[in-house]
Structures are given as structure tokens and as C-alpha cells.
Protein backbone atom coordinates (compact mmCIF):
# COMPACT_ATOMS: atom_id res chain seq x y z
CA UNK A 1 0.00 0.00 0.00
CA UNK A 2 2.80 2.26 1.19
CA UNK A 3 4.72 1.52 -2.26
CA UNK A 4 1.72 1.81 -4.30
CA UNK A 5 1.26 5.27 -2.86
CA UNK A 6 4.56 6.52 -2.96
CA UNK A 7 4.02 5.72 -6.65
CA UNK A 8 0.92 7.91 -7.26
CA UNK A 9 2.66 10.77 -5.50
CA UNK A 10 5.05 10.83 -7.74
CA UNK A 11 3.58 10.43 -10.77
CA UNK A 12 1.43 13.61 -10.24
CA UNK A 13 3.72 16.52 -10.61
CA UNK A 14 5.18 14.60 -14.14
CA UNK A 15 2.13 14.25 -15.19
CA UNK A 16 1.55 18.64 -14.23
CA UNK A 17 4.74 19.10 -16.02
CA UNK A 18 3.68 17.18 -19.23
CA UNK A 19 0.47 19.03 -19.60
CA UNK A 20 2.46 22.52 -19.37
CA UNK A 21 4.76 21.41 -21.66
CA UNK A 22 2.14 20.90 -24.23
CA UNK A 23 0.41 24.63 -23.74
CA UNK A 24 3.05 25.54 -26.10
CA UNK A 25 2.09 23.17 -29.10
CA UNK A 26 -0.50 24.44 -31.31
CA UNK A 27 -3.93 22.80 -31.50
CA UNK A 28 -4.36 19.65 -33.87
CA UNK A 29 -5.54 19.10 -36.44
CA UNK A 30 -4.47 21.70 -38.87
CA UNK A 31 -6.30 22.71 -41.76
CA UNK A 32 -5.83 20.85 -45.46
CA UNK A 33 -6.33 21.51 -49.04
CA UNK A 34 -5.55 19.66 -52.11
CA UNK A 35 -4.46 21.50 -54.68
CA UNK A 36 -3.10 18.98 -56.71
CA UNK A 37 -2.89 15.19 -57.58
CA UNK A 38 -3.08 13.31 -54.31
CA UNK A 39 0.53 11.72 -53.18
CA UNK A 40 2.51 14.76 -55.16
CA UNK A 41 2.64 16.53 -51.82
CA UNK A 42 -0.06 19.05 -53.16
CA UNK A 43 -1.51 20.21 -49.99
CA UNK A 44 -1.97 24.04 -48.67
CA UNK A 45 -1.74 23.44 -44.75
CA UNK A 46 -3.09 25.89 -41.80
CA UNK A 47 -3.71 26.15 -38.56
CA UNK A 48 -7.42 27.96 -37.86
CA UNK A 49 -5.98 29.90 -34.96
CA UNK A 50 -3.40 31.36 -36.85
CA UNK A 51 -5.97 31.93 -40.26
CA UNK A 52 -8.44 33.68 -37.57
CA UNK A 53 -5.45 36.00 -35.83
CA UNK A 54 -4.56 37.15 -39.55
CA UNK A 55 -7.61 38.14 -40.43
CA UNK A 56 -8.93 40.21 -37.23
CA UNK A 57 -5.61 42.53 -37.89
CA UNK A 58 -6.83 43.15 -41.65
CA UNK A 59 -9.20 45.84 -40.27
CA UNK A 60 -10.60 48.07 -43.69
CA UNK A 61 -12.06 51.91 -42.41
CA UNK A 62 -15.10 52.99 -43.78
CA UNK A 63 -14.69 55.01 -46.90
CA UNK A 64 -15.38 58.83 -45.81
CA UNK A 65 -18.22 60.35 -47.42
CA UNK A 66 -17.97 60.75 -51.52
CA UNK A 67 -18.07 64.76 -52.93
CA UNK A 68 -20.19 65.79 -55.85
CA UNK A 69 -18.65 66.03 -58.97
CA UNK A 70 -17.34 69.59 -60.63
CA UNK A 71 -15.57 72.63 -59.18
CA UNK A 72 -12.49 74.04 -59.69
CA UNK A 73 -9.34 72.09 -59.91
CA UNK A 74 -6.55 72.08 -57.00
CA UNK A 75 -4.29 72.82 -59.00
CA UNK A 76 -5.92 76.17 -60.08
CA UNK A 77 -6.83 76.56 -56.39
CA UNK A 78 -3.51 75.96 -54.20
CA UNK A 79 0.25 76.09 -55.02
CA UNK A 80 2.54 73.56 -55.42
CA UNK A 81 -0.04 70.86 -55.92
CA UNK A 82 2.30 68.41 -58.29
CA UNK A 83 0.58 65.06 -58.30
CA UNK A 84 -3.03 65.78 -57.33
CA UNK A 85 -3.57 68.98 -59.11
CA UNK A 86 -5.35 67.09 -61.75
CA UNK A 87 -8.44 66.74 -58.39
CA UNK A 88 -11.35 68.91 -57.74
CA UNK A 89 -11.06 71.00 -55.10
CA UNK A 90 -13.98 68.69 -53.58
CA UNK A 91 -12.03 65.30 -53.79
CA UNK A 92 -8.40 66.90 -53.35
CA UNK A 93 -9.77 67.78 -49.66
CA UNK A 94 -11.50 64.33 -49.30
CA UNK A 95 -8.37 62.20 -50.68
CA UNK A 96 -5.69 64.44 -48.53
CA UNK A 97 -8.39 63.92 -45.28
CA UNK A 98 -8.01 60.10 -45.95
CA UNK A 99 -4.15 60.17 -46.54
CA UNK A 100 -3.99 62.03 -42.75
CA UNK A 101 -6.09 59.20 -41.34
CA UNK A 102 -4.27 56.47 -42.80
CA UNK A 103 -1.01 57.71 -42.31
CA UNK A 104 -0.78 60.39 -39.53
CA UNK A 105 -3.68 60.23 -37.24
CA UNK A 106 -1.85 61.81 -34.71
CA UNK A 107 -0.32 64.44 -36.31
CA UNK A 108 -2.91 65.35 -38.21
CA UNK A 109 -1.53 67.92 -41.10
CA UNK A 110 1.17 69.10 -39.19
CA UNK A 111 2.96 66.10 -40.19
CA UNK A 112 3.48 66.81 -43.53
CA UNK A 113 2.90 70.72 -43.38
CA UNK A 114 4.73 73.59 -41.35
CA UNK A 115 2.81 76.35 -40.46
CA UNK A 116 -0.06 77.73 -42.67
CA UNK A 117 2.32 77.80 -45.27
CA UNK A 118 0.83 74.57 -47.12
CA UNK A 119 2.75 75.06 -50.21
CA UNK A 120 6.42 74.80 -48.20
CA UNK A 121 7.91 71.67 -48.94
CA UNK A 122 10.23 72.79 -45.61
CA UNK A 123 9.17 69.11 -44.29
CA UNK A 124 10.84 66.28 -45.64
CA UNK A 125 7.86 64.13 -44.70
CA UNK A 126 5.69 66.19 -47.55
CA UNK A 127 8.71 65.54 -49.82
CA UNK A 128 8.33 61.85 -49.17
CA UNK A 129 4.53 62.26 -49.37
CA UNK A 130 4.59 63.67 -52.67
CA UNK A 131 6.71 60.58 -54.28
CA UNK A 132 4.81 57.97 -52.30
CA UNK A 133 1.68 59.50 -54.01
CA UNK A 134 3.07 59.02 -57.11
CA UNK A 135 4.75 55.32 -56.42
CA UNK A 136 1.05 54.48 -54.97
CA UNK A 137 -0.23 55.26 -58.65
CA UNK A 138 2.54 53.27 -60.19
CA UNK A 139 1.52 50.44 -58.02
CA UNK A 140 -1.88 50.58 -59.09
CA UNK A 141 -1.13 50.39 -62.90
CA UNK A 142 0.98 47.17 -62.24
CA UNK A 143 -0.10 43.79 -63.32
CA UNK A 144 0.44 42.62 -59.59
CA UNK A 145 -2.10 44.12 -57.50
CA UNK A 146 -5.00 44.06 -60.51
CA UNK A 147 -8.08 45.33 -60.24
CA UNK A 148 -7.76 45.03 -56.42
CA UNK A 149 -5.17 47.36 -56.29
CA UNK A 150 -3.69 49.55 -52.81
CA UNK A 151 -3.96 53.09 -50.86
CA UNK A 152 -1.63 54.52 -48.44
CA UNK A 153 -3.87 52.19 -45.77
CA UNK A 154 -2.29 49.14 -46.94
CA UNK A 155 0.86 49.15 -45.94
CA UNK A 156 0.68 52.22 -43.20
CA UNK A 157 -2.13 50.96 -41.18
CA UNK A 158 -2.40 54.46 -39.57
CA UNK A 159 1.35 54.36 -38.68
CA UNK A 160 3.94 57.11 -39.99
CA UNK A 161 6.03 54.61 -41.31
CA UNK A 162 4.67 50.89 -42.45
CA UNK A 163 5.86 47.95 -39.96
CA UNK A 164 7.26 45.95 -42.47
CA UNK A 165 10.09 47.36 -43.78
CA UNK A 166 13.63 46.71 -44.26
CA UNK A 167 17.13 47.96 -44.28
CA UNK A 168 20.86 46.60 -45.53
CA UNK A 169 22.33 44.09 -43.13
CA UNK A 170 25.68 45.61 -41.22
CA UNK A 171 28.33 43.62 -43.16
CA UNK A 172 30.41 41.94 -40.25
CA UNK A 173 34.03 42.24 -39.53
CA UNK A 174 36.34 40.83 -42.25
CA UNK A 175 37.99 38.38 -39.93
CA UNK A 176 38.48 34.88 -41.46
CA UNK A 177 37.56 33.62 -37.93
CA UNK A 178 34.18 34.32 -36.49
CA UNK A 179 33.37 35.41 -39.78
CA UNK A 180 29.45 34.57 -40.23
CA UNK A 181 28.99 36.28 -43.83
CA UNK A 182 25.59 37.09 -43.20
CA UNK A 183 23.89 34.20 -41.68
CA UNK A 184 23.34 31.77 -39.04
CA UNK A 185 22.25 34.79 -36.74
CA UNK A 186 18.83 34.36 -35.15
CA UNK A 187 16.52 36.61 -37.68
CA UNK A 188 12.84 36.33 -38.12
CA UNK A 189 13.34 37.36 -42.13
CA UNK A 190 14.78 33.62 -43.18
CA UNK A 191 12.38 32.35 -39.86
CA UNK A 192 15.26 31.60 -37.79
CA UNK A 193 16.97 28.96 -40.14
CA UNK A 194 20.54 29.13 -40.37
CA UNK A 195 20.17 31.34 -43.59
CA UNK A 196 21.19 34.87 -44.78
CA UNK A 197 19.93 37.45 -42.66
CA UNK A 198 19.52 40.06 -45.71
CA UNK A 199 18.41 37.76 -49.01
CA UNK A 200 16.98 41.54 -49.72
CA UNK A 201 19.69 43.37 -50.97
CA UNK A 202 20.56 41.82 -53.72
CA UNK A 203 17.02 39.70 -55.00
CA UNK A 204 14.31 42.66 -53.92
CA UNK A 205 16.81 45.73 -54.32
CA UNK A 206 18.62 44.40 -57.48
CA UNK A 207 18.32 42.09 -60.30
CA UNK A 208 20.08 38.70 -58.74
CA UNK A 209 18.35 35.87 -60.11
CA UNK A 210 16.28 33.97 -57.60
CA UNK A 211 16.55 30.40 -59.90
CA UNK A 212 19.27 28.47 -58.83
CA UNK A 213 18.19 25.07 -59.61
CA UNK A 214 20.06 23.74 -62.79
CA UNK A 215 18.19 22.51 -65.66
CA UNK A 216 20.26 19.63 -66.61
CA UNK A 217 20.46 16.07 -65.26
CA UNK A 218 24.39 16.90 -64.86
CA UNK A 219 24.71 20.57 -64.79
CA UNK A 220 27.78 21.96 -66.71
CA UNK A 221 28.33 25.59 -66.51
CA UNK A 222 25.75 26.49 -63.71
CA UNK A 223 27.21 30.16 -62.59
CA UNK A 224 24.71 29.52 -59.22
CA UNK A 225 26.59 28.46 -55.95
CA UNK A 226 25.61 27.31 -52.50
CA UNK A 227 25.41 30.97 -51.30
CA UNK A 228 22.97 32.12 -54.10
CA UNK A 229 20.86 29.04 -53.01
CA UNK A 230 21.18 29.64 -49.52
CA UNK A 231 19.79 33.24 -49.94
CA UNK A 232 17.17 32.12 -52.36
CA UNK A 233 15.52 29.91 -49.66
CA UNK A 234 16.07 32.76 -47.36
CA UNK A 235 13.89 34.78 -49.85
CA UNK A 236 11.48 32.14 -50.05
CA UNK A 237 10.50 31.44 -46.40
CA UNK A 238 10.05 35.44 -46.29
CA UNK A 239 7.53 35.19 -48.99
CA UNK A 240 5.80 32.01 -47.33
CA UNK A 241 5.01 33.96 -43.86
CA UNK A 242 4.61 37.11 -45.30
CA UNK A 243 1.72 35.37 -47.27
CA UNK A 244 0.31 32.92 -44.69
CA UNK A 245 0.87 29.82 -47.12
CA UNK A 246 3.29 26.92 -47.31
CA UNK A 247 5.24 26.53 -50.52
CA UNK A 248 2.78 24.76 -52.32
CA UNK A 249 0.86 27.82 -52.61
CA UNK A 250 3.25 28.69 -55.72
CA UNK A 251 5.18 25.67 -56.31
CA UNK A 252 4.62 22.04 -57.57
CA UNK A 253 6.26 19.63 -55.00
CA UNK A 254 7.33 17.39 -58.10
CA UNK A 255 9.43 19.78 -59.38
CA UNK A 256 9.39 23.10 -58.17
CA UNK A 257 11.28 24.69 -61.33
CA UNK A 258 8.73 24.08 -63.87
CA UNK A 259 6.79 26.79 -64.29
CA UNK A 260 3.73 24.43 -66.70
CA UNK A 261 2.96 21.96 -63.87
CA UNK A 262 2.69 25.27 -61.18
CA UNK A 263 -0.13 26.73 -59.84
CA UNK A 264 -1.58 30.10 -61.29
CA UNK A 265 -0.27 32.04 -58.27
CA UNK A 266 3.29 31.65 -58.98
CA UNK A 267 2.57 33.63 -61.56
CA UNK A 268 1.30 36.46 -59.68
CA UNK A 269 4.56 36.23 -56.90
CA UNK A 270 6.61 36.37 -60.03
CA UNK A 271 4.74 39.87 -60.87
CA UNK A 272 5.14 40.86 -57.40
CA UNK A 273 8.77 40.32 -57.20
CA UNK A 274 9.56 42.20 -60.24
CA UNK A 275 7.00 45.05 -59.27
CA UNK A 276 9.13 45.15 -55.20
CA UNK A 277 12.20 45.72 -57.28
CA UNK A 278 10.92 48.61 -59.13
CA UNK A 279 9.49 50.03 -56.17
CA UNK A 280 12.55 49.87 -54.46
CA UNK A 281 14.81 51.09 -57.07
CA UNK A 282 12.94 53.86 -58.48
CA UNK A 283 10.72 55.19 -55.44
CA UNK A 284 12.16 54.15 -52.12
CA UNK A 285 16.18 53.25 -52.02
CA UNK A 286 16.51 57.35 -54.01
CA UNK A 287 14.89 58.59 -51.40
CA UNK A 288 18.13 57.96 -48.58
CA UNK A 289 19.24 61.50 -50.00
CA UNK A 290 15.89 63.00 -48.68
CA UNK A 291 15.23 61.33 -45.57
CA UNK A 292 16.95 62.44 -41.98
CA UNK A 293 19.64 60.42 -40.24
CA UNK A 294 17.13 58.93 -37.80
CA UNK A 295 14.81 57.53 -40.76
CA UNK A 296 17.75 55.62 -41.78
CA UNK A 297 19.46 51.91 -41.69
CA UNK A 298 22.95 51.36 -39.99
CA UNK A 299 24.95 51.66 -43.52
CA UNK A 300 22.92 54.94 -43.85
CA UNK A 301 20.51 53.43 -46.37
CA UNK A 302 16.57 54.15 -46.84
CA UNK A 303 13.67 52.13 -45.30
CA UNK A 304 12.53 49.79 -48.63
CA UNK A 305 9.69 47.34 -48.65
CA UNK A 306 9.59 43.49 -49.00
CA UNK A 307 6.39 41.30 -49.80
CA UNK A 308 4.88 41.33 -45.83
CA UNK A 309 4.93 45.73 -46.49
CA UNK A 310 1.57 45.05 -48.03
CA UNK A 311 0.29 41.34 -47.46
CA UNK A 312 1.28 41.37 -43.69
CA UNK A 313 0.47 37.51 -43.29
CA UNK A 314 -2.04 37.25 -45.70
CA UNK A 315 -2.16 36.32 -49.21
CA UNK A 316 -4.16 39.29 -50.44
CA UNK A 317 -3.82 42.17 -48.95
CA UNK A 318 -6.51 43.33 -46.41
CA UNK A 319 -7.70 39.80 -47.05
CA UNK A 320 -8.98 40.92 -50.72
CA UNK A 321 -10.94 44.20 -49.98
CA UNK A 322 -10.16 47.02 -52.20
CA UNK A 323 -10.09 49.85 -50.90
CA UNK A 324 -9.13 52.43 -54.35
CA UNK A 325 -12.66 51.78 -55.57
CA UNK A 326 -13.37 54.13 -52.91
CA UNK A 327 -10.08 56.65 -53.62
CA UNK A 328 -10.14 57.03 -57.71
CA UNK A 329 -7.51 59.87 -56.93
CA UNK A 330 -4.93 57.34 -55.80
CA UNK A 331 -5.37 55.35 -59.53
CA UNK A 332 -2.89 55.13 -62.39
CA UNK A 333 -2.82 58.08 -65.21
């Protein structure tokens, strides 16, 4: 008897510890889709709780109130109106009310204007303003976002600058010893694999090619190495949790080069990639020359935007509400 309860007693607290240890796992089962021929591998996996978190944070404000049509332009109306001068006077104030909501609700104008002096461009923030305006325009006439397309709401989320951006790694020490070259430093971009810290620089601020899979049985001549591959999967895993989806979203799991046996929405992440590098090259990196010391990375570069500066976890922005149906100002022309 004695034995038998010495037994329970201590069986209890391992039995307390095992059930704390599993607070931490997530909730089976997960969520499945086929999306291809069953036994490729063809399944989109995900977990409900983490599908439901997404989309609470995907919050859309109500479009403010829509002006009547006619009036003079603002361009005939205020000074140094250079993108939106093309408005009514009427939608100029409605579209400039939104941008203040969206992007400096706590500010208010002052953010962007000094005084009541509205025509100063004495703030660099109007200066930066001005090109985002037109960058948000070139966005919209890009075969990426479609029909859909974006406002200043869906990357700034009523913050002055968007959460997801990124800057230039620090390059390390030249030591032979120690030396890490970039990776194998804990870093939420790669998702904490022992992969470059920074696949951005180069693939979403340049023109590296992401494809380093040969196309040969026995590849002669493949100018791709083990670092190239190393910072494409770095790239890749970005892309997966920026989106919310596993790599089948894109890719076929029987051979993830070939672009006839892959799903329709590698076609779109191609468009994407190629419209990031634009953006980054012609609208954002320039703007290191405008921006103040404090608004800049370590090697003194500009803030520049991945995939997760507009999808934030899901796979269409805002979970596929468009919100320029609402903002014609903030369309291509």
C-alpha cells in the first residue's frame, strides 16, 4: 500500500509538467487543401488559430463620405499641388483627409505641413509624401495588385512609417575567424533557419536571379553556388510567412522549377517580385538623399519594402478588400 502510494505521488507533478509542456504546441488538427494530384505533396496546410489572428488585424475603415462632382481644380486653387492637381477641389480635400487618417492620425496635417504655409515643402515628410503618391499610382497600374489594387492604408495601417520594412544588413568584420557572412544569426526574415539574414539586398533591391536550380540532369556551366541558393531559400520562407501559405501555394512539389505543372499564383509572386524591385529602385532606395539620419538603416541606407509591407500575413492584402474603388484619386494616369 505504502509503495503503491509513494508511486501515485510521484507520478502527479510529471504528469503537471507534461500538460504545461504541451500549452506551447498548437492545436491539432491543422487545416488541409488539395491543390493537386493526391501523393505529389499538393496540400496548402493551416492552422485555424493562426488563419483567424490574420484576419482580425486586416481591419478596412469605412470610406469617408464621396463629394459631388465639378468645381475648380486644385491645381488652379492651391500652389505647389504636383501630383493631385489634376483633383477637384472637392475630392483633393477628401483624398488628402483620408491620406492624414491612414497615415498620420496623430499628427494630423502638421505632419506633412509647417505652419499655414501649405505650399512649403520645408518638411521632408511632404517631400516623401509627394513621391509615395506618385509610387502608390505606379503600383496601381501594375499587373500585380490588378483590379484590387492599394492606398496609403495598406501598408501604413495608420502608422507614420509601415511595420514591415527593411534595411541593408551591417556587413560583419572581415575576420576569417568568427566570420558569419551574413547568416546563421537568429533573424525572423529567413524564420530563424541558419540562412542569410539580408536575401533583400541583392534579389528585392537588385536584379540577382532567384533560380538556382540547374536545368540539366548533370549541370555543366551552372554560374549559381551554394550561397545564391542559400539566400534564395532565405527569400522564399520570407515570402511564405509574409503570405500565410506553405510553398505549395506557388510551387509544384514534383518539381518546383517548372513553371507548366505550377499553380496560377506563382505567376502572380513572379509579378510581385519584379513590381518590389521597381518600387525599391525607383521610389524608395533614391529617397536615402531625402530622408533624416534617424529615418535611416545602420549603412545609412533608406527604409525599402519586401512582400509582408503590403500582405502582412495574408495572401491578399486586407484579405482581398479594395479599398481604391473608394479613392479614384490614388489610380494610375
Amino acid at each position: 500500500m505504502n509503495g503503491s502510494n509513494t508511486h501515485a505521488r510521484w507520478l502527479t507533478p510529471a504528469a503537471v509538467l507534461a500538460l504545461l509542456a504541451m500549452t506551447g504546441c498548437e492545436a491539432p488538427p491543422p487545416q488541409s487543401t488539395q491543390q493537386g494530384f493526391r501523393g505529389t505533396g499538393m496540400v496548402d496546410v493551416v492552422q485555424a488559430d493562426d488563419v483567424a489572428e490574420r484576419k482580425a488585424m486586416q481591419t478596412v475603415p469605412a470610406p469617408l463620405p464621396a463629394v459631388p462632382d465639378g468645381g475648380p481644380l486644385a491645381g488652379e486653387i492651391y500652389s505647389n499641388v504636383q501630383v493631385l492637381g489634376d483633383l477637384s477641389i472637392g475630392e483633393f480635400t477628401r483624398t488628402m483627409t483620408a491620406i492624414t487618417a491612414w497615415v498620420s492620425p496623430e499628427q494630423g496635417c502638421a505632419y506633412c505641413h509647417e505652419g499655414a504655409d501649405m505650399a512649403s515643402d520645408s518638411l521632408y515628410t511632404k517631400v516623401v509624401s509627394r513621391r509615395m503618391l506618385e509610387m502608390t499610382r505606379d503600383i496601381n497600374a501594375n499587373a500585380h495588385v490588378g483590379a484590387v489594387g492599394v492606398t496609403c492604408y495598406t501598408c501604413h495601417r495608420g502608422q507614420n512609417v509601415p511595420e514591415n520594412i527593411w534595411y541593408k544588413a551591417t556587413p560583419e568584420d572581415a575576420f576569417f575567424v568568427g566570420n558569419r557572412d551574413g547568416q546563421n544569426q537568429p533573424s525572423a526574415v529567413p524564420q530563424y533557419a541558419a540562412l542569410p539574414v539580408d536575401p533583400f539586398s541583392d534579389m528585392l533591391d537588385g536584379t540577382a536571379a532567384i533560380r538556382v536550380v540547374s536545368t540539366a540532369a548533370l549541370p555543366n556551366g551552372n554560374p549559381r553556388n551554394i550561397k545564391d541558393t542559400e539566400a534564395t531559400y532565405g527569400l522564399m520562407m520570407h515570402l511564405s510567412e509574409a503570405l500565410g501559405a506553405n510553398c505549395t501555394f506557388c510551387h509544384n512539389s514534383r518539381s518546383f522549377t517548372a513553371w507548366d505543372q505550377s499553380p496560377p499564383a506563382r505567376v502572380t509572386a513572379w509579378h510581385g517580385i519584379q513590381m518590389v524591385r521597381g518600387l525599391n529602385t525607383d521610389y524608395l532606395a533614391p529617397l536615402g538623399s531625402v530622408l533624416p539620419a534617424h529615418r535611416l538603416g545602420e549603412t545609412g541606407d533608406a527604409p525599402k519594402a519586401n512582400c509582408a509591407t503590403c500582405h502582412q500575413g495574408q495572401r491578399k492584402p486586407l484579405d482581398g478588400v479594395s479599398m481604391l474603388q473608394d479613392y479614384p484619386a490614388l489610380q494610375s494616369r
